[in-house]
Protein backbone atom coordinates (compact mmCIF):
# COMPACT_ATOMS: atom_id res chain seq x y z
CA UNK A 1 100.48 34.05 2.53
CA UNK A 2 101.40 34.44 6.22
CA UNK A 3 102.76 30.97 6.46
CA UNK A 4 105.13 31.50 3.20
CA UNK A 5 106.62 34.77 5.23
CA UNK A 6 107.04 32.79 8.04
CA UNK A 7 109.12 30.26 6.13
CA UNK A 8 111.07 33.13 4.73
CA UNK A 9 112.42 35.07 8.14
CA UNK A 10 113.32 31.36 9.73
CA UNK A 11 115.01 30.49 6.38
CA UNK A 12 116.82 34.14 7.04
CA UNK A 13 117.62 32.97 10.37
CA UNK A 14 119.15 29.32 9.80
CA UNK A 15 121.09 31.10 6.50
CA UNK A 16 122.62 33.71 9.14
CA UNK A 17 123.09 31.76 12.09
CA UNK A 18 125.40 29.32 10.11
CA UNK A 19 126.86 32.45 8.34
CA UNK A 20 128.27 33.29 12.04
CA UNK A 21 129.21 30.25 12.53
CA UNK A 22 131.15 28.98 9.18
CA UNK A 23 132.69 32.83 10.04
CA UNK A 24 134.13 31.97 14.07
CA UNK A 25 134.90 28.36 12.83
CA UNK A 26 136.79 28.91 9.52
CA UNK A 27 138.31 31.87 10.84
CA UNK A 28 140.75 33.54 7.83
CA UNK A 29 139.51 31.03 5.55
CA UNK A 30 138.37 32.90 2.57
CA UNK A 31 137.12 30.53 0.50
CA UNK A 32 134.30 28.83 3.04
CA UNK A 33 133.49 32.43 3.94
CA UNK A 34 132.95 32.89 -0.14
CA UNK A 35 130.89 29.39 -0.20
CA UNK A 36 128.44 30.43 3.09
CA UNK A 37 128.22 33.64 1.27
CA UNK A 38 127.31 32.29 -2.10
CA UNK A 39 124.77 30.46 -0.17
CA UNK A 40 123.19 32.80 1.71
CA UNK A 41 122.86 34.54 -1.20
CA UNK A 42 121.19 32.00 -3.30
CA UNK A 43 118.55 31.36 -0.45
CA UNK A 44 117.72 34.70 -0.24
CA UNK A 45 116.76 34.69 -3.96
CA UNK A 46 114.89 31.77 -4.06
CA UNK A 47 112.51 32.91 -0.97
CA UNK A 48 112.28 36.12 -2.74
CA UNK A 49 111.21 34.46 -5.64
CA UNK A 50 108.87 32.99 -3.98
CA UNK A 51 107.03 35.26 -2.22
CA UNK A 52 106.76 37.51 -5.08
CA UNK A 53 105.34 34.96 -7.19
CA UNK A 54 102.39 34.27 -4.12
CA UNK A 55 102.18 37.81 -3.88
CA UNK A 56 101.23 37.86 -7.94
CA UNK A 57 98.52 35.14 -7.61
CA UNK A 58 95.13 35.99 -6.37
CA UNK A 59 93.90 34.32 -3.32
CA UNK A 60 90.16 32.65 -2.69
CA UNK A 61 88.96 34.76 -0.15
CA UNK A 62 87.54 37.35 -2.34
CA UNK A 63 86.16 35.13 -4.31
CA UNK A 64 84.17 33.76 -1.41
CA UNK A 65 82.86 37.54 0.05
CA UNK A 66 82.03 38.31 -3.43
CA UNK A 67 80.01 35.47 -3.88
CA UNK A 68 78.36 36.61 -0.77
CA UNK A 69 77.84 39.87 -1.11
CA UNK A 70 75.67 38.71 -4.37
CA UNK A 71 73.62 36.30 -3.04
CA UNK A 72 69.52 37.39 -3.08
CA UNK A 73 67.58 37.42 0.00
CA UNK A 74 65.57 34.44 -0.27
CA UNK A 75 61.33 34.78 0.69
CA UNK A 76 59.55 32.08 2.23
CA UNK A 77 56.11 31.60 3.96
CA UNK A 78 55.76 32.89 7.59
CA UNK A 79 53.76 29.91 9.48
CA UNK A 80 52.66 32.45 12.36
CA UNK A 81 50.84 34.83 9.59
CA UNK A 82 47.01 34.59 8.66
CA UNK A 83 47.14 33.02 5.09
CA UNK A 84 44.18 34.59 2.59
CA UNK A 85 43.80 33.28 -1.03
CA UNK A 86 40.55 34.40 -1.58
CA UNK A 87 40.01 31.12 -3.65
CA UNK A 88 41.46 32.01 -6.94
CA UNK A 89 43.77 29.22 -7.10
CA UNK A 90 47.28 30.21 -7.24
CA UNK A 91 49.42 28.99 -5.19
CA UNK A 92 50.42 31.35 -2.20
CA UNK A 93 54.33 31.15 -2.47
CA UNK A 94 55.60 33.98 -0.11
CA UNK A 95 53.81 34.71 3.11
CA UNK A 96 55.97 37.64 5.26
CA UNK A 97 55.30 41.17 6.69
CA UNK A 98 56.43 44.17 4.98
CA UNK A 99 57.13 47.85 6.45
CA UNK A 100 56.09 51.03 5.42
CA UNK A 101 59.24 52.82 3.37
CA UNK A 102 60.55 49.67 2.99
CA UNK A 103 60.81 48.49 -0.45
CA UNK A 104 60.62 44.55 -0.69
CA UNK A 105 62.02 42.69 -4.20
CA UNK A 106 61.21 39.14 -4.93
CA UNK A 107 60.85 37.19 -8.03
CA UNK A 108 57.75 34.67 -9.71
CA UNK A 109 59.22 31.67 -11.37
CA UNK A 110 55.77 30.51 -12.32
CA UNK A 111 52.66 32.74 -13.34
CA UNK A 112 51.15 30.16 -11.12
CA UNK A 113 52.22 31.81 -7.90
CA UNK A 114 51.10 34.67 -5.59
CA UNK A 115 52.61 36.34 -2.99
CA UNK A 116 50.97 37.74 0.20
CA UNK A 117 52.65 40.86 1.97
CA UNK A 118 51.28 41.96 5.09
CA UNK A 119 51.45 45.27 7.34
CA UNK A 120 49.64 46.10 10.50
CA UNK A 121 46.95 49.24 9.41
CA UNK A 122 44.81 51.43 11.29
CA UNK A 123 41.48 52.99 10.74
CA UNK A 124 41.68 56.13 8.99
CA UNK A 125 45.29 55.21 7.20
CA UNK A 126 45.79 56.54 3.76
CA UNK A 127 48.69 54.47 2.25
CA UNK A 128 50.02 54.19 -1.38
CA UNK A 129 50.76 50.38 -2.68
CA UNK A 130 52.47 50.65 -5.56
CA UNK A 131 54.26 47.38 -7.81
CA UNK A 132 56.49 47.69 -10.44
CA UNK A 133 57.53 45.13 -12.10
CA UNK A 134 61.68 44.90 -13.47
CA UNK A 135 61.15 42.78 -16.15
CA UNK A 136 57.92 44.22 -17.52
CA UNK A 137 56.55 41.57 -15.44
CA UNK A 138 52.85 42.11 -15.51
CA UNK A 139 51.34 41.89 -12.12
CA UNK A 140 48.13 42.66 -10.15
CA UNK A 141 47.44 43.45 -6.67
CA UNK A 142 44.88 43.48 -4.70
CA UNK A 143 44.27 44.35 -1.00
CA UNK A 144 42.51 41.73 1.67
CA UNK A 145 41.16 43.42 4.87
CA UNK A 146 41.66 41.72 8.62
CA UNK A 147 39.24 39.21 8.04
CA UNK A 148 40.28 37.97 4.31
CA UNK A 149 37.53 40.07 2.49
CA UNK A 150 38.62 41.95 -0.54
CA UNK A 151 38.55 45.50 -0.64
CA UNK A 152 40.09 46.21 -3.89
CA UNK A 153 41.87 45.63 -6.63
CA UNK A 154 44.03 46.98 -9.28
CA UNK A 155 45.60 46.17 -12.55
CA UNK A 156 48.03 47.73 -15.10
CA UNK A 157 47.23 51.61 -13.58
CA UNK A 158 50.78 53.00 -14.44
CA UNK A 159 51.21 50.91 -17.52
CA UNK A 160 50.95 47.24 -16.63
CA UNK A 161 52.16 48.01 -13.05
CA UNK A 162 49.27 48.29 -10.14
CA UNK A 163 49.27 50.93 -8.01
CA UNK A 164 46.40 51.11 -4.78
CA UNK A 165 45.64 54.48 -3.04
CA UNK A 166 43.49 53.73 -0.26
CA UNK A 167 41.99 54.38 3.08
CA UNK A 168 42.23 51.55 5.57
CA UNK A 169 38.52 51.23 7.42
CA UNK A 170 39.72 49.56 10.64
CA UNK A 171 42.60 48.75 12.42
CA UNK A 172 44.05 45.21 11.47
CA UNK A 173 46.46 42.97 10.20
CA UNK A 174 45.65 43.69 6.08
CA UNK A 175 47.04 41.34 3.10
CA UNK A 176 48.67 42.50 -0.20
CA UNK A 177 48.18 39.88 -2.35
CA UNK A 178 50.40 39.77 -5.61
CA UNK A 179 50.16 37.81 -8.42
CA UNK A 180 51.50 37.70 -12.45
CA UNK A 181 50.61 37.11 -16.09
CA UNK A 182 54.20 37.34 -16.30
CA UNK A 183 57.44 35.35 -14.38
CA UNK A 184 60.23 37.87 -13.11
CA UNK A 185 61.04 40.18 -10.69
CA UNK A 186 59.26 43.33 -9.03
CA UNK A 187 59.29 45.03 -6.09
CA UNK A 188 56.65 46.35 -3.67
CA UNK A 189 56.53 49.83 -1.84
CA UNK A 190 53.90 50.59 0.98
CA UNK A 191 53.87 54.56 1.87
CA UNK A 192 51.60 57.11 3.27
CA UNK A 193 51.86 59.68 -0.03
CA UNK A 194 52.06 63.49 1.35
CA UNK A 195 48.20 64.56 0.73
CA UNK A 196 46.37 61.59 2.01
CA UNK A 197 43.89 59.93 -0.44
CA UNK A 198 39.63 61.14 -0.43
CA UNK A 199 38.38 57.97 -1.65
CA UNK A 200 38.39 54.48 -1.79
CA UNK A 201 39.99 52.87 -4.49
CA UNK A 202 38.16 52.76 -8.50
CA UNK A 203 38.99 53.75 -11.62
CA UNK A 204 37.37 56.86 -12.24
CA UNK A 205 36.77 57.79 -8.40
CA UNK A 206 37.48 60.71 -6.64
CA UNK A 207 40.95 59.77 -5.84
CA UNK A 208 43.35 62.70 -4.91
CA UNK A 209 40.84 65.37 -5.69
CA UNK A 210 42.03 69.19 -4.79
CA UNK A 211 40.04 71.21 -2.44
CA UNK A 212 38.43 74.97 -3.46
CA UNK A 213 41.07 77.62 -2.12
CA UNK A 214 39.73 79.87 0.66
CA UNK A 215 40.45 82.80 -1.57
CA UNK A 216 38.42 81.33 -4.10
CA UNK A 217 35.54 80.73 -1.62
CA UNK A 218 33.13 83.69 -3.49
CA UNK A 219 33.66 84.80 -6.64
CA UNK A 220 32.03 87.77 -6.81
CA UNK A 221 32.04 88.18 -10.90
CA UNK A 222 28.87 85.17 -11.05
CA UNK A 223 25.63 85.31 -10.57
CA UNK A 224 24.68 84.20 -7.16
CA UNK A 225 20.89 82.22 -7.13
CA UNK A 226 20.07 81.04 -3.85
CA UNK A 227 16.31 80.04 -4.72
CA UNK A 228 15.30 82.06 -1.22
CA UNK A 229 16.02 79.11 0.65
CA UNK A 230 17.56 80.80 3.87
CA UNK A 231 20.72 79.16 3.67
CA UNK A 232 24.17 80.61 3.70
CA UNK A 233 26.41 81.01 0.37
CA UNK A 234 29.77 80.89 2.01
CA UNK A 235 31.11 79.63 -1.66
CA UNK A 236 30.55 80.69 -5.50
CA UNK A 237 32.88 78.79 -7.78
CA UNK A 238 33.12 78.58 -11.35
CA UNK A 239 34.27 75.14 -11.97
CA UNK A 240 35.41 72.97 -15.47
CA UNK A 241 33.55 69.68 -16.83
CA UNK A 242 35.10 66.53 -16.24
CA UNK A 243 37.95 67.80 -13.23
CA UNK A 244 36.63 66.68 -9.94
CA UNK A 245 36.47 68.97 -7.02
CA UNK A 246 36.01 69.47 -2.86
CA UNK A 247 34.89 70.87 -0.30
CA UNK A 248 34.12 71.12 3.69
CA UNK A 249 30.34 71.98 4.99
CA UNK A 250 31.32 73.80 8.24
CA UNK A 251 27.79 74.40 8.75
CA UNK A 252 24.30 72.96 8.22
CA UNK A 253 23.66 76.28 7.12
CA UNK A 254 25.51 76.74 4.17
CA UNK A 255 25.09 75.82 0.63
CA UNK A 256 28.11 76.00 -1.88
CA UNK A 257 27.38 77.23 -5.26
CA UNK A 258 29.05 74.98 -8.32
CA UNK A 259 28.38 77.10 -11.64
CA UNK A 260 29.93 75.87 -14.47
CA UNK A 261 28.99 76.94 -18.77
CA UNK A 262 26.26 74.73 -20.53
CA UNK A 263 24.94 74.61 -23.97
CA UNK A 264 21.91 73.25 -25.32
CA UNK A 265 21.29 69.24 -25.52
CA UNK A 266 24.16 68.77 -23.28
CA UNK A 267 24.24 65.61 -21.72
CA UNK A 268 25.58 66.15 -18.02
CA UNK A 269 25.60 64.15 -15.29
CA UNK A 270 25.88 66.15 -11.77
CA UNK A 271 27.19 64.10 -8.81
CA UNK A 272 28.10 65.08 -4.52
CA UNK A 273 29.90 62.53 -2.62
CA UNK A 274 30.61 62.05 1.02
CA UNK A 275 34.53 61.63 1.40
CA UNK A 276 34.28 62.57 5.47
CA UNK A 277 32.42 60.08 7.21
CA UNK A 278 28.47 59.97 6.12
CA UNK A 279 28.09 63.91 4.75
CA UNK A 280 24.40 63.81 3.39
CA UNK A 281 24.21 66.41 0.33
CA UNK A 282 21.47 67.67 -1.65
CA UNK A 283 22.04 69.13 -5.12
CA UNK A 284 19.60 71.41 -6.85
CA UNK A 285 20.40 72.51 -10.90
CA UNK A 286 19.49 75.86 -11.59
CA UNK A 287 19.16 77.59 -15.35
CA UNK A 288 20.42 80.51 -16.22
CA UNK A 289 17.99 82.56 -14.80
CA UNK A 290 18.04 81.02 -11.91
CA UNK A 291 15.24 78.71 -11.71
CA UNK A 292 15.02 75.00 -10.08
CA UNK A 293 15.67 72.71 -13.05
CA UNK A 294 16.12 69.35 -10.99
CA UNK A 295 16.46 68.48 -7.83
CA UNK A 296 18.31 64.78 -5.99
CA UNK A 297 18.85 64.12 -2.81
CA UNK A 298 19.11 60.26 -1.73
CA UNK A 299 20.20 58.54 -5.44
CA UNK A 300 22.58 56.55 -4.04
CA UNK A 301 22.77 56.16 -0.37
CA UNK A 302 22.85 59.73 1.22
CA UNK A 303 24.98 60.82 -2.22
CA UNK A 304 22.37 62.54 -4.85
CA UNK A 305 23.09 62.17 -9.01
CA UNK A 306 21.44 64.20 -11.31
CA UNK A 307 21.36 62.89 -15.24
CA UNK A 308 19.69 65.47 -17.02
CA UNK A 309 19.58 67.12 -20.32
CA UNK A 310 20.78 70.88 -20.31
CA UNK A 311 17.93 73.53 -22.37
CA UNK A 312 19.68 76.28 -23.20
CA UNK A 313 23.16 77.74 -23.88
CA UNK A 314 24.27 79.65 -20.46
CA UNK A 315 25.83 79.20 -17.40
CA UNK A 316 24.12 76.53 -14.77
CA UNK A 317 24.44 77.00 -11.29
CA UNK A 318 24.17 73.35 -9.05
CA UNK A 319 23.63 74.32 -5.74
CA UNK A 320 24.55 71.91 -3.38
CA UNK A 321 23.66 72.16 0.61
CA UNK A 322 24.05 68.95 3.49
CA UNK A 323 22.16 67.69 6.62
CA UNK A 324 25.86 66.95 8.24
CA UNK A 325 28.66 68.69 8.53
CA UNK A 326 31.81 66.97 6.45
CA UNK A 327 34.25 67.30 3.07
CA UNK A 328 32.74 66.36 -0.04
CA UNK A 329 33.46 65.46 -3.88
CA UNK A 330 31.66 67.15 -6.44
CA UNK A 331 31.89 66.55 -10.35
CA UNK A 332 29.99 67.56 -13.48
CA UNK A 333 30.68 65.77 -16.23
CA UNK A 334 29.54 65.12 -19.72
CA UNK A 335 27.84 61.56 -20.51
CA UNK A 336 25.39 60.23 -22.90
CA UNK A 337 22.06 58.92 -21.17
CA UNK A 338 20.83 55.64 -22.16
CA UNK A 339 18.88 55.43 -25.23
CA UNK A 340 15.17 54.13 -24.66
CA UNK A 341 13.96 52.21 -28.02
CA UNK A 342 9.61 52.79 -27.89
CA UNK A 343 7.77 50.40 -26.72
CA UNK A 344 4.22 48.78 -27.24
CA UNK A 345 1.70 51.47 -26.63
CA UNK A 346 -0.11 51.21 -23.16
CA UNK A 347 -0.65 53.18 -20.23
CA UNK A 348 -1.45 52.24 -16.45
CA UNK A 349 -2.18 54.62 -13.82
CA UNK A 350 -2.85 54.61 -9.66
CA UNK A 351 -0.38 54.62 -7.28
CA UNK A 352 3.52 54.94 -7.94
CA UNK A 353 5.63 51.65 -6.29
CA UNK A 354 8.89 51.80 -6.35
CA UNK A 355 10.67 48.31 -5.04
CA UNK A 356 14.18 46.59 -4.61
CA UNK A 357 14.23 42.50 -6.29
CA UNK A 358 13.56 39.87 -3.67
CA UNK A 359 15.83 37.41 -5.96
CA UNK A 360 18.15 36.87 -8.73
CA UNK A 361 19.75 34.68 -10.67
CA UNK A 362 22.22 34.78 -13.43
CA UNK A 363 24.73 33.45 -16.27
CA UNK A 364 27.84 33.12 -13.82
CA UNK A 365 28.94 34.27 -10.73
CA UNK A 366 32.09 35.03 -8.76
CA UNK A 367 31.62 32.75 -6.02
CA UNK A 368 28.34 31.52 -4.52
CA UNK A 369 28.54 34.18 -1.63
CA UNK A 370 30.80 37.32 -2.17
CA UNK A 371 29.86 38.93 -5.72
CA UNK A 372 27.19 36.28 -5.82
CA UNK A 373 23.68 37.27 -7.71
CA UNK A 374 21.62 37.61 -5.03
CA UNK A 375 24.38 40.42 -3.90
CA UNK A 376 22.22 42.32 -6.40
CA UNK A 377 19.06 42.03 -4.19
CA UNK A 378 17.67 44.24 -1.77
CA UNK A 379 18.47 48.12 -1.50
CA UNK A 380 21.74 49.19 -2.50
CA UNK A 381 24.54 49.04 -0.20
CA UNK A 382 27.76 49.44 -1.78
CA UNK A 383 28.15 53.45 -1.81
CA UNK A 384 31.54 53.77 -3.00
CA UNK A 385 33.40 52.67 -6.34
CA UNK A 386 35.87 49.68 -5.97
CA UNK A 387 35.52 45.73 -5.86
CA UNK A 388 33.40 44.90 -2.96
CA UNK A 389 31.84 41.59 -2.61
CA UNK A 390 28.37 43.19 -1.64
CA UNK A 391 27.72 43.79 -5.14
CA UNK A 392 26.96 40.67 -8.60
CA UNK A 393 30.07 40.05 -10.58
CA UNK A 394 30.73 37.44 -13.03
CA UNK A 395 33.29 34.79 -12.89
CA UNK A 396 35.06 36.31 -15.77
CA UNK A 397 35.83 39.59 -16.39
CA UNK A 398 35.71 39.31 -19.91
CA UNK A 399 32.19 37.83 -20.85
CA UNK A 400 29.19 38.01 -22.10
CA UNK A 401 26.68 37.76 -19.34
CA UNK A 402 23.19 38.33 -18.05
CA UNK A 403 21.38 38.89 -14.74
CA UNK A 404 18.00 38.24 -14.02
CA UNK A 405 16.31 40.08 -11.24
CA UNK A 406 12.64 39.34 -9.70
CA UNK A 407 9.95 41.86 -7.74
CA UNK A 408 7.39 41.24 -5.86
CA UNK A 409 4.86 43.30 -6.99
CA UNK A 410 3.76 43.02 -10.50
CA UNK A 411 3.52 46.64 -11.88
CA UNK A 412 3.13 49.14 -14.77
CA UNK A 413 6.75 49.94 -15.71
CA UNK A 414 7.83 53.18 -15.88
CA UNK A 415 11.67 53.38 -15.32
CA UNK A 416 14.23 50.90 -14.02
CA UNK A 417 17.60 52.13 -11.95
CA UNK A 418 20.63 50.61 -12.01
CA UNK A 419 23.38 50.67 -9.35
CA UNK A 420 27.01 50.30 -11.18
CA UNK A 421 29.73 50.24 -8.73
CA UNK A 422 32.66 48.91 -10.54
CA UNK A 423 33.97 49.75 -14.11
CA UNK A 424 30.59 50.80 -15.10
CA UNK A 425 29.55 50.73 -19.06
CA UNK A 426 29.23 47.40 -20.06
CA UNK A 427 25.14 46.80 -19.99
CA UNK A 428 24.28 46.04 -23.61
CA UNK A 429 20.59 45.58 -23.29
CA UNK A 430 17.77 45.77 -20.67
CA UNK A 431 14.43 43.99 -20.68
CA UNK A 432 12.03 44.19 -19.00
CA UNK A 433 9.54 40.97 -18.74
CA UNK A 434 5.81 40.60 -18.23
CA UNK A 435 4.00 38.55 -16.48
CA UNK A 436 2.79 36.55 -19.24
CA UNK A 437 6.28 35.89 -20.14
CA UNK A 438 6.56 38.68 -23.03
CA UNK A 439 9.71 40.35 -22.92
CA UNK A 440 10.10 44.33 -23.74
CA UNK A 441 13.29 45.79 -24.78
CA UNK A 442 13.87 49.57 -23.10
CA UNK A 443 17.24 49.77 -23.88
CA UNK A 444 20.02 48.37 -26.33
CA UNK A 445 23.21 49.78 -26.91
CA UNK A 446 26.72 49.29 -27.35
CA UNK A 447 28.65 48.66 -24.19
CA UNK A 448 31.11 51.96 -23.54
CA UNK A 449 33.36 52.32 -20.31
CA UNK A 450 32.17 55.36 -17.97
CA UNK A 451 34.79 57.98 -16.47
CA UNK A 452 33.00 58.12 -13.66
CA UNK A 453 32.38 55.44 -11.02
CA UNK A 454 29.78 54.22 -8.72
CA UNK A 455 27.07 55.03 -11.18
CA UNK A 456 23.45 55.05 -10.60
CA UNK A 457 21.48 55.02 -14.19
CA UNK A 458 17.76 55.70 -14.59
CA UNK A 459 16.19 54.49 -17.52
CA UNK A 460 12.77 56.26 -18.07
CA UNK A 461 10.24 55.03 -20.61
CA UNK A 462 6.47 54.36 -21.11
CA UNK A 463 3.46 52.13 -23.34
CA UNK A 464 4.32 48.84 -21.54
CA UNK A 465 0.36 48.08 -21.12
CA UNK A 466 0.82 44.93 -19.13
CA UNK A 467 2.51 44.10 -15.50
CA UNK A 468 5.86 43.29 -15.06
CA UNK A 469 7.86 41.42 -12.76
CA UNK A 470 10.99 40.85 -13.72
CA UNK A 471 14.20 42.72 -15.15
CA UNK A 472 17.19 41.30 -17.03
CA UNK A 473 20.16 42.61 -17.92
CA UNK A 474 22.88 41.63 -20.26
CA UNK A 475 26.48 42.67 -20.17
CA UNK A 476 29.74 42.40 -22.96
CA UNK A 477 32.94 42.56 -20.97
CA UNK A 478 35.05 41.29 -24.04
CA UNK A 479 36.57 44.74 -24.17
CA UNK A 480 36.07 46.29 -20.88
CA UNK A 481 38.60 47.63 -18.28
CA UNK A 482 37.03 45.00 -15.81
CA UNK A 483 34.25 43.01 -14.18
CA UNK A 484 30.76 45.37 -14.34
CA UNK A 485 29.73 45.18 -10.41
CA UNK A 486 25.95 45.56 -10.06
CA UNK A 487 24.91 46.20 -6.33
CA UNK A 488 20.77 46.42 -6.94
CA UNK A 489 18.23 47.29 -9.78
CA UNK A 490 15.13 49.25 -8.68
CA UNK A 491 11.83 48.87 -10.64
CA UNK A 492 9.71 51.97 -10.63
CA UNK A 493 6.02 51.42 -11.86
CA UNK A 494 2.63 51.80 -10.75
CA UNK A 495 -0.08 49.71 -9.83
């Protein structure tokens, strides 16, 4: 365009120069004065025409930001960044940093691929990972701690889209590790939400719980039952089934009062968890007169559970007091206890032992280390709900599995206690085997996904008249939200 103008003022120029010229030279001549002019005229027109028919076509240069401007920001692998697959096989297609607030959009082509995000965390750090896919992609995510160890995972939480509230345990370079069932787009957020998380990851946990307003601390309209015990009441709370709540022990002294309305042949299960460092609680369940009904301190860990079935119609108080100071969880829900088929008659008596197995084996495993059988071994050590490798899981979360646990010490069987710490439910059967090789059934049922997660599940029963040694469980995960973690299996029996 700039050169045609150009062309067009010289032509205008040259055309008037030799105007002035044909003028001086020709002098009264009218007719060359009528010829330049003619000319002139018709050069003026034709570098009009001109122009105005450049100035009508469109030029490339648009064309050329536009195409820009459109252009996708392409994702690659970062060779300076740690690189952890946890060996499922995929192949690990974007490896780059992302920034809190920042939301990051990039695309699968194959449902063969994974991509790892990572951020720089801190101990303590409640952050908000959330997915969503833009082509109902179908995606999972789970998060890899500083030294490529998996702290947990989720799946299709807000429809198939994962979302991961959790609390970061040490300071670190962590991995978000994305993958698809599904090709297309998505995009990732990382954010600290307004609140701050309680927990650690789970279905069922005691994510995002509320705590007790202060000027709900006492409610002076229920009964308050302190059993004599010296402590401090500082809170009287009538409370719904099935809603989680919290609260802070300021004192070693206190004790909070839950009360919440019971009928009779409820099934309830009664649980206090830490959220604030290691808070050690106690829960005692009081009727409705007030007396001591049952009592848990150490189920789990330092968190008590109390399964019990509820006598009378009434409201139950569940007094819960603490050895250190600290915020808490604290549910009661409804949930059926296992049902114990009879057994052959028998009795033993003498001295109660109550032991941990000293090995395992099993169907499958996850890997021959993390989620490995012998993870179910020893005391428990997995205290909080989410997929840690401390605990058994099977190499397929939808199977039909079993795990075999051994004891030391032959015994008289009187209840066996199992430590669920992932997607609880799916435990069809447990037998319990002699040591003449007969097996004894003391529970079958049909495999149901829990609310509530970790679990700890007692199974009581009696009339096993010879020792046993071993315990086996079996587990249908066909239609369950997820692998079944088992941390450990207690045998209880005497000698």
């Amino acid at each position: 365009m700039k050169n045609v103008l150009a062309n067009r003022s010289t032509l205008l120029k040259l055309v008037f120069i030799a105007l002035v010229v044909a003028a001086f030279a020709c002098g009264p001549l009218s007719g060359a004065a009528e010829q330049v002019e003619e000319a002139v005229d018709e050069a003026v027109e034709e570098v009009e025409e001109t122009v105005e028919a450049v100035e009508e076509s469109p030029t490339e240069e648009p064309v050329i930001e536009e195409e820009i401007a459109e252009e996708e920001p392409s994702h690659g692998i970062d060779e300076d960044l740690p690189v952890y697959d946890l060996d499922d096989g995929y192949d690990t297609t974007i490896v780059e940093r992302i920034y809190l607030d920042t939301p990051v959009t990039a695309t699968f082509e194959s449902v063969f691929d994974a991509h790892n995000w990572l951020f720089e965390g801190t101990a303590g750090q409640v952050l908000r990972i959330a997915v969503e896919g833009n082509n109902l992609i179908d995606a999972r995510s789970r998060l890899i701690d500083p030294l490529g160890y998996l702290l947990i995972e989720e799946d299709n939480t807000d429809g198939t889209d994962p979302i991961i509230t959790y609390t970061l345990p040490e300071d670190g370079l962590y991995t978000i590790r994305v993958d698809t069932f599904l090709s297309g787009d998505y995009t990732i957020t990382v954010t600290e939400p307004t609140g701050g998380a309680v927990h650690e990851g789970g279905e069922g946990g005691m994510e995002d719980v509320e705590p007790i307003e202060m000027a709900e601390e006492v409610d002076p309209s229920l009964p308050l039952f302190d059993l004599d015990d010296g402590y401090d009441t500082t809170l009287v709370q009538l409370i719904d089934m099935n809603v989680p709540y919290s609260s802070t022990f300021e004192s070693v002294f206190d004790a909070h009062n839950w009360v919440f309305e019971g009928s009779a042949d409820q099934e309830v299960q009664i649980v206090a968890a830490g959220l604030d460092g290691e808070v050690d609680t106690r829960i005692r369940l009081l009727d409705p007169d007030g007396d001591l009904l049952a009592e848990e301190d150490d189920t789990m860990g330092v968190d008590p559970w109390i399964s019990i079935t509820l006598p009378v119609d009434g409201l139950y108080t569940a007094r819960v007091d603490t050895w250190s100071t600290g915020t808490y969880g604290f549910v009661v829900f409804e949930g059926e206890l296992p049902t114990v088929e009879s057994a052959p008659p028998g009795s033993g008596s003498g001295k109660t032992i109550e032991q941990w197995a000293d090995t395992a084996v099993a169907s499958s495993q996850y890997t021959d280390s993390d989620w490995a059988a012998y993870q179910a071994t020893g005391p428990a050590d997995t205290f909080d709900c989410g997929d840690y490798y401390t605990a058994w899981a099977t190499s397929s979360a939808t199977g039909m599995d079993w795990l075999e646990l051994h004891y030391e010490t032959p015994v008289y069987p009187t209840a066996v206690v199992i430590y669920e710490t992932y997607n609880p439910g799916a435990i069809t059967e447990v037998i319990v085997i002699g040591v003449s090789g007969e097996e004894y059934i003391v529970y079958s049922g049909e495999p149901q996904i829990d609310s509530f997660c970790p679990v700890t599940w007692t199974i009581e029963f009696s009339g096993i008249d010879e020792k046993v040694d071993s315990v086996v469980l079996y587990l249908d995960q066909r239609a369950h939200s997820g692998w079944d973690e088992i941390d450990a299996v207690k045998l209880i029996g005497t000698d």
